[in-house]
C-alpha atoms as a PDB file:
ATOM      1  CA  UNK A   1     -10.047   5.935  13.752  1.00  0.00           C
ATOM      2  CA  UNK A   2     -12.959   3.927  12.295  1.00  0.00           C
ATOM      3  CA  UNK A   3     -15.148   2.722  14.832  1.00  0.00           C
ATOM      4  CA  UNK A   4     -16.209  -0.867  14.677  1.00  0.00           C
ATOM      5  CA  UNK A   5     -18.671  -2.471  16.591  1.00  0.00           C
ATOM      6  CA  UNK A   6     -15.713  -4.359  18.049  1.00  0.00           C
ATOM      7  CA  UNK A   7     -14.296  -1.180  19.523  1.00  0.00           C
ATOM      8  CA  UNK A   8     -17.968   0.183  20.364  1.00  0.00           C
ATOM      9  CA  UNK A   9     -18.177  -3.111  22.941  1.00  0.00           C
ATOM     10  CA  UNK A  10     -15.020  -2.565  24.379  1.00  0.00           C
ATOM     11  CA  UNK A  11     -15.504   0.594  25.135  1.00  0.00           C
ATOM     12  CA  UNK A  12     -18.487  -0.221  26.808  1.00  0.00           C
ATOM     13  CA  UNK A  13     -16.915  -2.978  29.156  1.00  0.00           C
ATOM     14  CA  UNK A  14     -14.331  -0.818  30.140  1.00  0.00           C
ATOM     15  CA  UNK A  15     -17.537   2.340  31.047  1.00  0.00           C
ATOM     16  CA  UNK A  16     -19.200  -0.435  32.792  1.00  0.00           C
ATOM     17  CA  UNK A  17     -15.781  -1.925  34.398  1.00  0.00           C
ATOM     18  CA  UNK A  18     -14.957   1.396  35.768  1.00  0.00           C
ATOM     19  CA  UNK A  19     -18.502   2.644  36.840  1.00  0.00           C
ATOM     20  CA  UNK A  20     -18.714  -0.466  38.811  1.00  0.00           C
ATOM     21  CA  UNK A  21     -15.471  -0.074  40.320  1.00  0.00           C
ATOM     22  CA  UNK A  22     -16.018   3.773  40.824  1.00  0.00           C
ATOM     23  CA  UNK A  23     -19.346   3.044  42.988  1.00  0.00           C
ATOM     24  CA  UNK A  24     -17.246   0.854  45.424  1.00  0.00           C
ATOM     25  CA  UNK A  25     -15.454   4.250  46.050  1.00  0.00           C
ATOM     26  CA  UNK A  26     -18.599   6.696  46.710  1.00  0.00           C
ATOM     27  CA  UNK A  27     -22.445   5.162  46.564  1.00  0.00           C
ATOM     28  CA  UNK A  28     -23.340   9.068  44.718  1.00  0.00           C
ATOM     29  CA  UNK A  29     -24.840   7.147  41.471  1.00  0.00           C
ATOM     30  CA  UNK A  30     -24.584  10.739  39.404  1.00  0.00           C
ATOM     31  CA  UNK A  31     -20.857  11.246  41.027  1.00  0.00           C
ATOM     32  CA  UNK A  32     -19.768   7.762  39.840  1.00  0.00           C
ATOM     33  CA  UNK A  33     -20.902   8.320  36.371  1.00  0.00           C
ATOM     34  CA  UNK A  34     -19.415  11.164  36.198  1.00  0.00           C
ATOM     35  CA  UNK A  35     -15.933  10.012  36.751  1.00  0.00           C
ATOM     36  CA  UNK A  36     -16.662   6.745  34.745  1.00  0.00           C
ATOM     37  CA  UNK A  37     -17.544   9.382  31.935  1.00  0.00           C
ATOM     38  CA  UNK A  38     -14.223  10.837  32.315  1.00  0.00           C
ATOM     39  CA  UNK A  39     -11.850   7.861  33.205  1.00  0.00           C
ATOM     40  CA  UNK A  40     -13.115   5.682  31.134  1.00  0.00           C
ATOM     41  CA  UNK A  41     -11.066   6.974  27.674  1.00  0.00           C
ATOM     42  CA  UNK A  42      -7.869   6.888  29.775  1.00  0.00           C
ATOM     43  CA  UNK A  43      -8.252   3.408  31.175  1.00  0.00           C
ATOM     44  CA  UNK A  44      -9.158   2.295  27.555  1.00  0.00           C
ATOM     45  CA  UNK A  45      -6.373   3.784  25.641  1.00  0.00           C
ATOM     46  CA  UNK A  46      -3.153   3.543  28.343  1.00  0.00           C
ATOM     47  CA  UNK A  47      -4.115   0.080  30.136  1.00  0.00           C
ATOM     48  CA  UNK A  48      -7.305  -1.680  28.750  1.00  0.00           C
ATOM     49  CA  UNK A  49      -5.686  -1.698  24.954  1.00  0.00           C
ATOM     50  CA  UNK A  50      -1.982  -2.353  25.549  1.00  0.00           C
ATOM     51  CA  UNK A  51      -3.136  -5.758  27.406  1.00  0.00           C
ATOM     52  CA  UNK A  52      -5.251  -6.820  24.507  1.00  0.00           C
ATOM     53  CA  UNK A  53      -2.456  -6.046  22.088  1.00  0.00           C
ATOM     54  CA  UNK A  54      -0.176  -8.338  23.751  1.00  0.00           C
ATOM     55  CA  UNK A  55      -2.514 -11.465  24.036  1.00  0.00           C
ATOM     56  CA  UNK A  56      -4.289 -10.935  20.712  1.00  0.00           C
ATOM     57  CA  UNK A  57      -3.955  -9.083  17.432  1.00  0.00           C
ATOM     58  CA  UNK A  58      -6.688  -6.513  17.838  1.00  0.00           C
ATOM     59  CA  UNK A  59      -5.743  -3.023  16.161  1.00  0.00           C
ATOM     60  CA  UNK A  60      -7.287   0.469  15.618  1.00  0.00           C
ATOM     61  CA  UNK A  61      -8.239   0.470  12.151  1.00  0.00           C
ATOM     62  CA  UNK A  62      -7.501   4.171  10.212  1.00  0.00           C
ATOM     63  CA  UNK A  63      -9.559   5.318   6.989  1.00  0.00           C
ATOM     64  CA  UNK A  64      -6.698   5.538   3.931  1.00  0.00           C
ATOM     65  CA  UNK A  65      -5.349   9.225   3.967  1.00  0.00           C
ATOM     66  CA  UNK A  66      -2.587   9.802   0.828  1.00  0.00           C
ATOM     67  CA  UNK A  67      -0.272  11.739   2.903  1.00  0.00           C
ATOM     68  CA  UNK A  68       0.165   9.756   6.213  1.00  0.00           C
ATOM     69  CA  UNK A  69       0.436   6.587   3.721  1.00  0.00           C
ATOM     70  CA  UNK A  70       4.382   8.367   2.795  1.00  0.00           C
ATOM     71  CA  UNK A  71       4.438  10.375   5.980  1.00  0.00           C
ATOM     72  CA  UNK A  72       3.832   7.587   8.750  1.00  0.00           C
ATOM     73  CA  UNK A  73       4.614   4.088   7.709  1.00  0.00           C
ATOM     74  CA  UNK A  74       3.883   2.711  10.819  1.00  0.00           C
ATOM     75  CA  UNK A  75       0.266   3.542  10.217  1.00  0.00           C
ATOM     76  CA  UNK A  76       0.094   1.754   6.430  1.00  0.00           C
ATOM     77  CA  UNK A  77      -1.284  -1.371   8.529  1.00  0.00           C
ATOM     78  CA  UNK A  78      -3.996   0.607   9.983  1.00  0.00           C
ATOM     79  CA  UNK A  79      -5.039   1.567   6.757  1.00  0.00           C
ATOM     80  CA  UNK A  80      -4.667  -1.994   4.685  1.00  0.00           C
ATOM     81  CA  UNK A  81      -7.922  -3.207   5.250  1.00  0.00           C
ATOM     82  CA  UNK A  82      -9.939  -0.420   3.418  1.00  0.00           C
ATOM     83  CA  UNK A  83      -7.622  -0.811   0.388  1.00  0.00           C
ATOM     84  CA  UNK A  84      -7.841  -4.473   0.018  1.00  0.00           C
ATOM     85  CA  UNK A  85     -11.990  -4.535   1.328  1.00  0.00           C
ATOM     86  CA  UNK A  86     -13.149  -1.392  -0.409  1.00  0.00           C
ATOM     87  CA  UNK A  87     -11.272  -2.023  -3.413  1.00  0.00           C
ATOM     88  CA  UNK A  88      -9.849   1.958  -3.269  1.00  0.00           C
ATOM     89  CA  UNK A  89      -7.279   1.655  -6.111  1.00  0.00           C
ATOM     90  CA  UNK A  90      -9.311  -1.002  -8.573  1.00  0.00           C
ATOM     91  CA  UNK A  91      -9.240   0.230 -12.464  1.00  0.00           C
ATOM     92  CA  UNK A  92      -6.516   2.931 -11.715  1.00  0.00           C
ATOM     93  CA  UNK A  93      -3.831   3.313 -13.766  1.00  0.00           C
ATOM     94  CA  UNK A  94      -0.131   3.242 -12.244  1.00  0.00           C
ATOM     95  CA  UNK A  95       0.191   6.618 -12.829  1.00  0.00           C
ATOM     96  CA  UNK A  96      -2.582   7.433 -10.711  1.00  0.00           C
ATOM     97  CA  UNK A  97      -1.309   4.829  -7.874  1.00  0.00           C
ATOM     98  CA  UNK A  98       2.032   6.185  -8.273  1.00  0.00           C
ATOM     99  CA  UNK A  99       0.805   9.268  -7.163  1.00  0.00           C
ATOM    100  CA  UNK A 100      -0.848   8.274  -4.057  1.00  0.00           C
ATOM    101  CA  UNK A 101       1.070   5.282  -3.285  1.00  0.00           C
ATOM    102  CA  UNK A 102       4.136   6.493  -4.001  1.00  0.00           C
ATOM    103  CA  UNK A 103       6.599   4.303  -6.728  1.00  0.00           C
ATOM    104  CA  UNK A 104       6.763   0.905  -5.756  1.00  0.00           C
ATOM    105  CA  UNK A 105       9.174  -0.353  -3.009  1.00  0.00           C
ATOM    106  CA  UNK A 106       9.647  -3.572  -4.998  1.00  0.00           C
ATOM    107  CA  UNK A 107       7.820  -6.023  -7.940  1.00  0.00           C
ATOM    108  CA  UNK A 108       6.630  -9.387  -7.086  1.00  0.00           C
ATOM    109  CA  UNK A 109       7.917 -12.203  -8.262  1.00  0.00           C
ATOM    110  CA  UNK A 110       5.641 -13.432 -11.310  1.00  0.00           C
ATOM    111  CA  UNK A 111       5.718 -17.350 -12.000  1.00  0.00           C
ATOM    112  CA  UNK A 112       4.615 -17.470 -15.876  1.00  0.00           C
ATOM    113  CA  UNK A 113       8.107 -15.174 -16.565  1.00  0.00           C
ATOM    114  CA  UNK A 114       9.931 -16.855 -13.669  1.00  0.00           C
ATOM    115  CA  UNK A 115      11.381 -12.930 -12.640  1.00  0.00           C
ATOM    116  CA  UNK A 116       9.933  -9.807 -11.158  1.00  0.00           C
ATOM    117  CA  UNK A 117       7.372  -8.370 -13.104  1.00  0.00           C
ATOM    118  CA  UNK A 118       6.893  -4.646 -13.472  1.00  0.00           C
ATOM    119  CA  UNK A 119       3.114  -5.831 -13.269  1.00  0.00           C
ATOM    120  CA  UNK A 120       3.128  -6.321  -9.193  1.00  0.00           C
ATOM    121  CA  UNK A 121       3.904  -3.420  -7.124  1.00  0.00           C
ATOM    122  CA  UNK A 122       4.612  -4.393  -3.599  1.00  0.00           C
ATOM    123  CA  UNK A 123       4.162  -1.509  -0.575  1.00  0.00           C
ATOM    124  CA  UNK A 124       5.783  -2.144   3.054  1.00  0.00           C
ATOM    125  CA  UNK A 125       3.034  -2.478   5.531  1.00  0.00           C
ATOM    126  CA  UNK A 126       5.395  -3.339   8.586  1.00  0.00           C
ATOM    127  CA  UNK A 127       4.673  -5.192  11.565  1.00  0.00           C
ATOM    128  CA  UNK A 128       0.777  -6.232  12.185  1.00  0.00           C
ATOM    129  CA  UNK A 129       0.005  -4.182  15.523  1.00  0.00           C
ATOM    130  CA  UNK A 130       0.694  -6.120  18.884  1.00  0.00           C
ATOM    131  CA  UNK A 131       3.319  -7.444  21.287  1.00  0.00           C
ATOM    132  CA  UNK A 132       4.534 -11.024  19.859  1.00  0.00           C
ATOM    133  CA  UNK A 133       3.941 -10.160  15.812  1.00  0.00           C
ATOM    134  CA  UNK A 134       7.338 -10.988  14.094  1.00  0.00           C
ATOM    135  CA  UNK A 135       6.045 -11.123  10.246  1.00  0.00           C
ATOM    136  CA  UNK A 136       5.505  -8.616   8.380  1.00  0.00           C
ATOM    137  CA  UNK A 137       2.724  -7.607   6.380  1.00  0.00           C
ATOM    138  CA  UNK A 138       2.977  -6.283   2.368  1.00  0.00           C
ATOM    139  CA  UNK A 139       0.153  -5.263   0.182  1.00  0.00           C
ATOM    140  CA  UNK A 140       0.438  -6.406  -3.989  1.00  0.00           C
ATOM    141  CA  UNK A 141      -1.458  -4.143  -6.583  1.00  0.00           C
ATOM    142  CA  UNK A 142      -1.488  -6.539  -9.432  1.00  0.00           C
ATOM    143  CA  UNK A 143      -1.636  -4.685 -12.819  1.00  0.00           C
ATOM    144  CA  UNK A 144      -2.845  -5.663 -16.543  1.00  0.00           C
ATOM    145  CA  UNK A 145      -3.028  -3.136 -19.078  1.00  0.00           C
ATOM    146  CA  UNK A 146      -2.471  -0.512 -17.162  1.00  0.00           C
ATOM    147  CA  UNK A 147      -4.665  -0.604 -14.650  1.00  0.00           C
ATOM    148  CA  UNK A 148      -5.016  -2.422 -11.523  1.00  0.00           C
ATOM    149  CA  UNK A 149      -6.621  -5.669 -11.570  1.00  0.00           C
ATOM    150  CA  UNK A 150      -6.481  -6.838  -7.880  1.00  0.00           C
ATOM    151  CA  UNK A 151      -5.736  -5.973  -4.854  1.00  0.00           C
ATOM    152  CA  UNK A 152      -3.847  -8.293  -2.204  1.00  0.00           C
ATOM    153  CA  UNK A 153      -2.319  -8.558   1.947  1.00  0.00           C
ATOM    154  CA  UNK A 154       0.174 -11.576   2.744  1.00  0.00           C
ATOM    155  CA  UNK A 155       3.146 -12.044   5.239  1.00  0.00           C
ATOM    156  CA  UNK A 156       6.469 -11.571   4.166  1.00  0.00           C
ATOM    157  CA  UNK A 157       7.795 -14.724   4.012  1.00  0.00           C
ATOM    158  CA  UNK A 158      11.645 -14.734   5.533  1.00  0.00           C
ATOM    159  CA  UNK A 159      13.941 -17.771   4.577  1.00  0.00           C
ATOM    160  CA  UNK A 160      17.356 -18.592   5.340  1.00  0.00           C
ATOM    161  CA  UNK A 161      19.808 -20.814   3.366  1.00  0.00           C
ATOM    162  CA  UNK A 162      21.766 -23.256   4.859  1.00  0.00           C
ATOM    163  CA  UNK A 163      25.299 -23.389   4.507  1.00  0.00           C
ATOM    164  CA  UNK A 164      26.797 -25.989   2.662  1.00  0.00           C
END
């Protein structure tokens, strides 16, 4: 887990949240710290979190680690931003993203050849962390001559055809 300054001030609310409600309990100053100290990861993590996740899209984020990239999809979200941000996988051949990426799920479509092009290697994501997120998230390494020249995250668009 990477801690943002995002998570740091939640973290905090909930300390001071529970400290607060803890000296309501017993007026002990050192024995309400205390349990703050020790309640306050479990409030975060099993009540404070969940209710965020299902009125916003706030998520964890996760450095990139090779192996839970093929091990644990569900976790490829998590790890999105550094890819796309840091730039992890800029000037590397597809042999070398091949084998941390794994081959590519599918190309992307390519407008100048009007088909798939063997040049856009698209990776499943899954569903953006949260309660109400229906869309789901892909990442496109672009490639020219080899190597890869950008880096991108977009929804998955879904469309239907009507019958005729």
């Amino acid at each position: 887990m990477i801690l943002t300054p995002l998570f740091v001030v939640f973290f905090i609310v909930v300390f001071l949240l529970v400290w607060a409600f803890t000296n309501t309990i017993d007026k002990r100053k050192w024995l309400s710290f205390l349990i703050s100290l020790a309640l306050t990861p479990l409030v975060y993590f099993y009540i404070f979190y969940p209710l965020i996740n299902i009125f916003s899209s706030y998520h964890h984020e996760k450095h990139f680690d090779a192996e839970a990239w093929t091990e644990k999809p569900a976790l490829r979200y998590e790890m999105s931003h550094e890819i796309t941000n840091q730039e992890l996988f800029m000037g590397k051949t597809k042999s070398e993203v091949q084998a941390i990426l794994g081959p590519s799920e599918w190309y992307g479509w390519d407008d100048s050849i009007k088909a798939n092009s063997p040049e856009k290697w698209n990776y499943n994501l899954g569903y953006k962390p949260g309660a109400f997120n229906l869309t789901q998230e892909c990442l496109e390494l672009e490639f020219k001559n080899n190597k890869v020249l950008s880096t991108k995250q977009y929804q998955l668009e879904t469309k239907f055809e009507k019958k005729q």
